[in-house]
N, C-alpha and C. Protein backbone atom coordinates (compact mmCIF):
# COMPACT_ATOMS: atom_id res chain seq x y z
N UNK A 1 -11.39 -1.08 -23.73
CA UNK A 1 -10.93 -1.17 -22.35
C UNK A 1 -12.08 -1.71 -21.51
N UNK A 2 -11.97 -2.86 -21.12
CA UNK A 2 -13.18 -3.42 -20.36
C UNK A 2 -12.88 -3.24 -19.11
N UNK A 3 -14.08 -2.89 -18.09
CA UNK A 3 -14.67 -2.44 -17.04
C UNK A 3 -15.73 -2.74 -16.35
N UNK A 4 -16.04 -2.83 -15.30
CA UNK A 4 -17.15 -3.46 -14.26
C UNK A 4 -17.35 -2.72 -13.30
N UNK A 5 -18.67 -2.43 -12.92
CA UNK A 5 -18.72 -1.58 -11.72
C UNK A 5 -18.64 -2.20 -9.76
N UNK A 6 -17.97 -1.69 -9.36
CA UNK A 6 -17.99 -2.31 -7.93
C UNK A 6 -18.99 -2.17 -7.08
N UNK A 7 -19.09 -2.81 -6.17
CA UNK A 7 -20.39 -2.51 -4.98
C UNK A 7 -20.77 -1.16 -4.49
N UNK A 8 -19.47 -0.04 -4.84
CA UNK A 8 -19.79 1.34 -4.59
C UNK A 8 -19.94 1.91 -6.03
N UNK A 9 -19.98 1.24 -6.99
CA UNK A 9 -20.32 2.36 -8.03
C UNK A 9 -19.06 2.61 -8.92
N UNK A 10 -17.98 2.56 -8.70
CA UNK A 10 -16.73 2.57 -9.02
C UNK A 10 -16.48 2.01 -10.51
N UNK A 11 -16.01 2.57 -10.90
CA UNK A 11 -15.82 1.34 -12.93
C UNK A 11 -14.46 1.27 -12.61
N UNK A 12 -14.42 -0.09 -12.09
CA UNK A 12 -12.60 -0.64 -12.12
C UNK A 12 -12.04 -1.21 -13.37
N UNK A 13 -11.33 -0.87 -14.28
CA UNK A 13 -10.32 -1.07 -15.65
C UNK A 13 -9.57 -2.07 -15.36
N UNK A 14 -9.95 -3.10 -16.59
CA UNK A 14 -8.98 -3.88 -15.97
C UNK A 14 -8.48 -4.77 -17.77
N UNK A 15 -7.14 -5.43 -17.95
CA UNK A 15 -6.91 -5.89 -18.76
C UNK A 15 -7.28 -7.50 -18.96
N UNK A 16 -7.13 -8.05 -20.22
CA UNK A 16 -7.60 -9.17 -20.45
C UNK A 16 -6.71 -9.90 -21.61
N UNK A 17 -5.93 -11.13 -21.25
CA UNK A 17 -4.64 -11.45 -21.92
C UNK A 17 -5.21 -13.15 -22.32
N UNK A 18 -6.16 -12.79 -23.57
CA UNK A 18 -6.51 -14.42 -23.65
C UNK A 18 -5.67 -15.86 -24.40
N UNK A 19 -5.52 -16.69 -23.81
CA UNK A 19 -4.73 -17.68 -24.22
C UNK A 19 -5.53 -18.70 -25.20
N UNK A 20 -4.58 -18.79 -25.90
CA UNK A 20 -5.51 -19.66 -27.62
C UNK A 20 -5.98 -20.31 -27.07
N UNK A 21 -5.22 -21.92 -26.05
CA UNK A 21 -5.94 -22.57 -25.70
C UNK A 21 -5.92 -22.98 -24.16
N UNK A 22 -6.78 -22.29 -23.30
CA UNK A 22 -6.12 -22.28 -21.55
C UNK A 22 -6.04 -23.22 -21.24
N UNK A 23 -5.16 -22.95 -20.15
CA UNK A 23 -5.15 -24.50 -19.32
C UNK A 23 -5.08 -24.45 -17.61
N UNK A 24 -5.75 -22.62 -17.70
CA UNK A 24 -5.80 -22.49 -16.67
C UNK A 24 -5.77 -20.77 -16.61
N UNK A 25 -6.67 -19.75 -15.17
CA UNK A 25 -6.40 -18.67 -15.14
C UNK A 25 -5.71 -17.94 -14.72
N UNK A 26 -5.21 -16.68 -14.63
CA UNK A 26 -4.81 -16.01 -13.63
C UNK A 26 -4.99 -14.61 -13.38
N UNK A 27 -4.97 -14.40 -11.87
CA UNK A 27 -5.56 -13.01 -11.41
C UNK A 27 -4.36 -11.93 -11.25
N UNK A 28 -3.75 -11.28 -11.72
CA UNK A 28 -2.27 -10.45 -11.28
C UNK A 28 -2.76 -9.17 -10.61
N UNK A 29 -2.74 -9.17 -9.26
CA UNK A 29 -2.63 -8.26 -8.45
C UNK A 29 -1.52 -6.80 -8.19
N UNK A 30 -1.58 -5.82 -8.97
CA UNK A 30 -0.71 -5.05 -8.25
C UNK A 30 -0.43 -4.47 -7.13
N UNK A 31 1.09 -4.27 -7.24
CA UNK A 31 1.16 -3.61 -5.61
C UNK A 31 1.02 -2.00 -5.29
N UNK A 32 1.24 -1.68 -4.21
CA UNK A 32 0.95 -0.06 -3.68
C UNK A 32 1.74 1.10 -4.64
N UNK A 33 0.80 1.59 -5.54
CA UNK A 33 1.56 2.80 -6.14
C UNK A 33 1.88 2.43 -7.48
N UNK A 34 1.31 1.57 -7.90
CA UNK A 34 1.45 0.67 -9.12
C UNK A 34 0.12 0.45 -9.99
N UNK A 35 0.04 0.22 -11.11
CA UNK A 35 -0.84 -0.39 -11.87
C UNK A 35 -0.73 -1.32 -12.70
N UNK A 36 -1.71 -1.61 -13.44
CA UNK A 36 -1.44 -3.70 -14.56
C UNK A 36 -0.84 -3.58 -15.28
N UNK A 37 -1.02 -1.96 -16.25
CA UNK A 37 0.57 -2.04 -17.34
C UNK A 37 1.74 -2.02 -17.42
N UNK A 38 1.90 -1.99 -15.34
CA UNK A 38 3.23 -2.49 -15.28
C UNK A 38 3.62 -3.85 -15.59
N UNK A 39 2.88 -5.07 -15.83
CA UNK A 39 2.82 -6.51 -15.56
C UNK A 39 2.36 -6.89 -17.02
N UNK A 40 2.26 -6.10 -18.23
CA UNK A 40 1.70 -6.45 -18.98
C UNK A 40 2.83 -7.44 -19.49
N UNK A 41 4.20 -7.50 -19.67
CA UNK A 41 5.41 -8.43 -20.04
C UNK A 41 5.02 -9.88 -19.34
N UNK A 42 4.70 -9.63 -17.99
CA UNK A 42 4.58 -11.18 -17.46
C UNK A 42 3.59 -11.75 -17.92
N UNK A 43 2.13 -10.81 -18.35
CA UNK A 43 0.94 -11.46 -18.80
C UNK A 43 0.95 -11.94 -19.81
N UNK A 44 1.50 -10.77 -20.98
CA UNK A 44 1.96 -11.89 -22.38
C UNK A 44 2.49 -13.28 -22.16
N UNK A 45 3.19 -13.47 -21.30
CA UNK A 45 4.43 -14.46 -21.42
C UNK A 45 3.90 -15.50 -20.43
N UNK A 46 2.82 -15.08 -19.68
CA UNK A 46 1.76 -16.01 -19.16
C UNK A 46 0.59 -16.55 -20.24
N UNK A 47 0.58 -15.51 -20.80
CA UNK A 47 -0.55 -15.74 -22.07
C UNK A 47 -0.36 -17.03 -22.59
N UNK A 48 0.81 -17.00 -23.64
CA UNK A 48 1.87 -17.58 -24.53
C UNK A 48 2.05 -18.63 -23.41
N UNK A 49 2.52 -19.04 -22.37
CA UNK A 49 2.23 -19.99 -21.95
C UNK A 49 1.13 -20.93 -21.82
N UNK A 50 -0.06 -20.47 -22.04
CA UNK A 50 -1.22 -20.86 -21.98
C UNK A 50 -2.55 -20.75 -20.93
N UNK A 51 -1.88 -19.30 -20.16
CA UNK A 51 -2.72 -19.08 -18.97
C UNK A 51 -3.68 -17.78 -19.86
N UNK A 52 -5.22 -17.28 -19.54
CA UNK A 52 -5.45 -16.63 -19.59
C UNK A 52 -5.19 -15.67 -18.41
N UNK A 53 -5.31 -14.70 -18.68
CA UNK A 53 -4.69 -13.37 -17.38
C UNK A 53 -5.95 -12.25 -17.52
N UNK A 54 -5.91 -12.06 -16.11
CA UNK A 54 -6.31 -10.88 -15.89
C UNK A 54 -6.23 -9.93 -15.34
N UNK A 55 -6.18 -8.63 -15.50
CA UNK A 55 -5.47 -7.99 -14.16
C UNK A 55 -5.82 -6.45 -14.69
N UNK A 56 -6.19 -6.58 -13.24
CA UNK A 56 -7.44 -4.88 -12.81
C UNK A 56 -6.25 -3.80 -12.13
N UNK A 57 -6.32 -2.57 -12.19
CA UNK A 57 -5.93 -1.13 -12.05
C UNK A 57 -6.97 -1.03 -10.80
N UNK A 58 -6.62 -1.58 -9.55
CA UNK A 58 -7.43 -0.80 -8.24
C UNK A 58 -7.78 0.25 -7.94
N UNK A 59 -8.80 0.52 -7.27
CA UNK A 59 -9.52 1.67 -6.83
C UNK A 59 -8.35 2.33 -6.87
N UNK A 60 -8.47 3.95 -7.09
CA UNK A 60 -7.20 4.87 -6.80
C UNK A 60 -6.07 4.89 -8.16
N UNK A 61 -5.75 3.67 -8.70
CA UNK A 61 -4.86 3.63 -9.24
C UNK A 61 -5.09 3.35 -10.72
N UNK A 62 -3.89 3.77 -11.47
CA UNK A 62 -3.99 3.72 -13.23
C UNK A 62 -5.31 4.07 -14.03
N UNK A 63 -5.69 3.70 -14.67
CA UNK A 63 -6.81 3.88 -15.67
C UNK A 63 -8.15 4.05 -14.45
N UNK A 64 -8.32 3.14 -13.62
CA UNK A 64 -9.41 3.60 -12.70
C UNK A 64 -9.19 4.56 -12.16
N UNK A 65 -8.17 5.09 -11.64
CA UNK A 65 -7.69 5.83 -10.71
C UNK A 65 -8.48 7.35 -11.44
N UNK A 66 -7.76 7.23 -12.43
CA UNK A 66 -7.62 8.52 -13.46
C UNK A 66 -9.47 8.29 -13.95
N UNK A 67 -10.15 7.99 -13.90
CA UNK A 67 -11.69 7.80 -14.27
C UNK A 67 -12.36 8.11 -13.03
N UNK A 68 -11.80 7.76 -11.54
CA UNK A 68 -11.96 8.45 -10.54
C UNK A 68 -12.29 9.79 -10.46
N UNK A 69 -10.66 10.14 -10.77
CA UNK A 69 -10.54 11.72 -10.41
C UNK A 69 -10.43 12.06 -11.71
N UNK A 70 -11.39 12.20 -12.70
CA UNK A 70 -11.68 12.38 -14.29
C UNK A 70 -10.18 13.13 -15.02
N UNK A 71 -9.77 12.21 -14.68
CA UNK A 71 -8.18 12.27 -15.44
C UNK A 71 -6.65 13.50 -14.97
N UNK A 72 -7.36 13.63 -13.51
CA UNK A 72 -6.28 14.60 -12.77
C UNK A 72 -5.41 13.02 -12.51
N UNK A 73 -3.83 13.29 -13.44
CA UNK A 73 -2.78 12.81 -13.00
C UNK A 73 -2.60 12.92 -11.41
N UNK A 74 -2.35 13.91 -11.36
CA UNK A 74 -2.14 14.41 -9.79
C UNK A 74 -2.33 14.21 -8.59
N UNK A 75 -3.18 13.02 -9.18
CA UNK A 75 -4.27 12.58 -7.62
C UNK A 75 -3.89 11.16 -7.88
């Protein structure tokens, strides 16, 4: 699960959908209350098209979220 730390310290999770041969990138943003493994269908199928993809779990949310608050669902 690759990760990077932000300007506050933060380790934001994020996925990585590499294309055999790109022909170009992309950034998939989720929306409010959401995270990237919701989007993982479009990224394959962006993949397989030939885009590499990438797409991060924002502060608060999914896999960061939960590394945040050391794995309280709840929050």
């Amino acid at each position: 699960m690759p990760e990077f730390d932000d300007a506050f310290g933060v380790a934001i999770v994020y996925d990585v959908y590499p294309a055999d041969n790109p022909r170009g990138v992309v950034q998939i943003l989720h929306g409010v209350g959401e995270h990237a493994g919701r989007y993982a269908r479009l990224a394959q199928a962006l993949a397989a098209a030939g885009f590499t993809v990438y797409a991060d779990d924002h502060r608060g949310h999914g896999r960061t979220g939960l590394e945040q608050h050391v794995g309280d669902h709840a929050r």
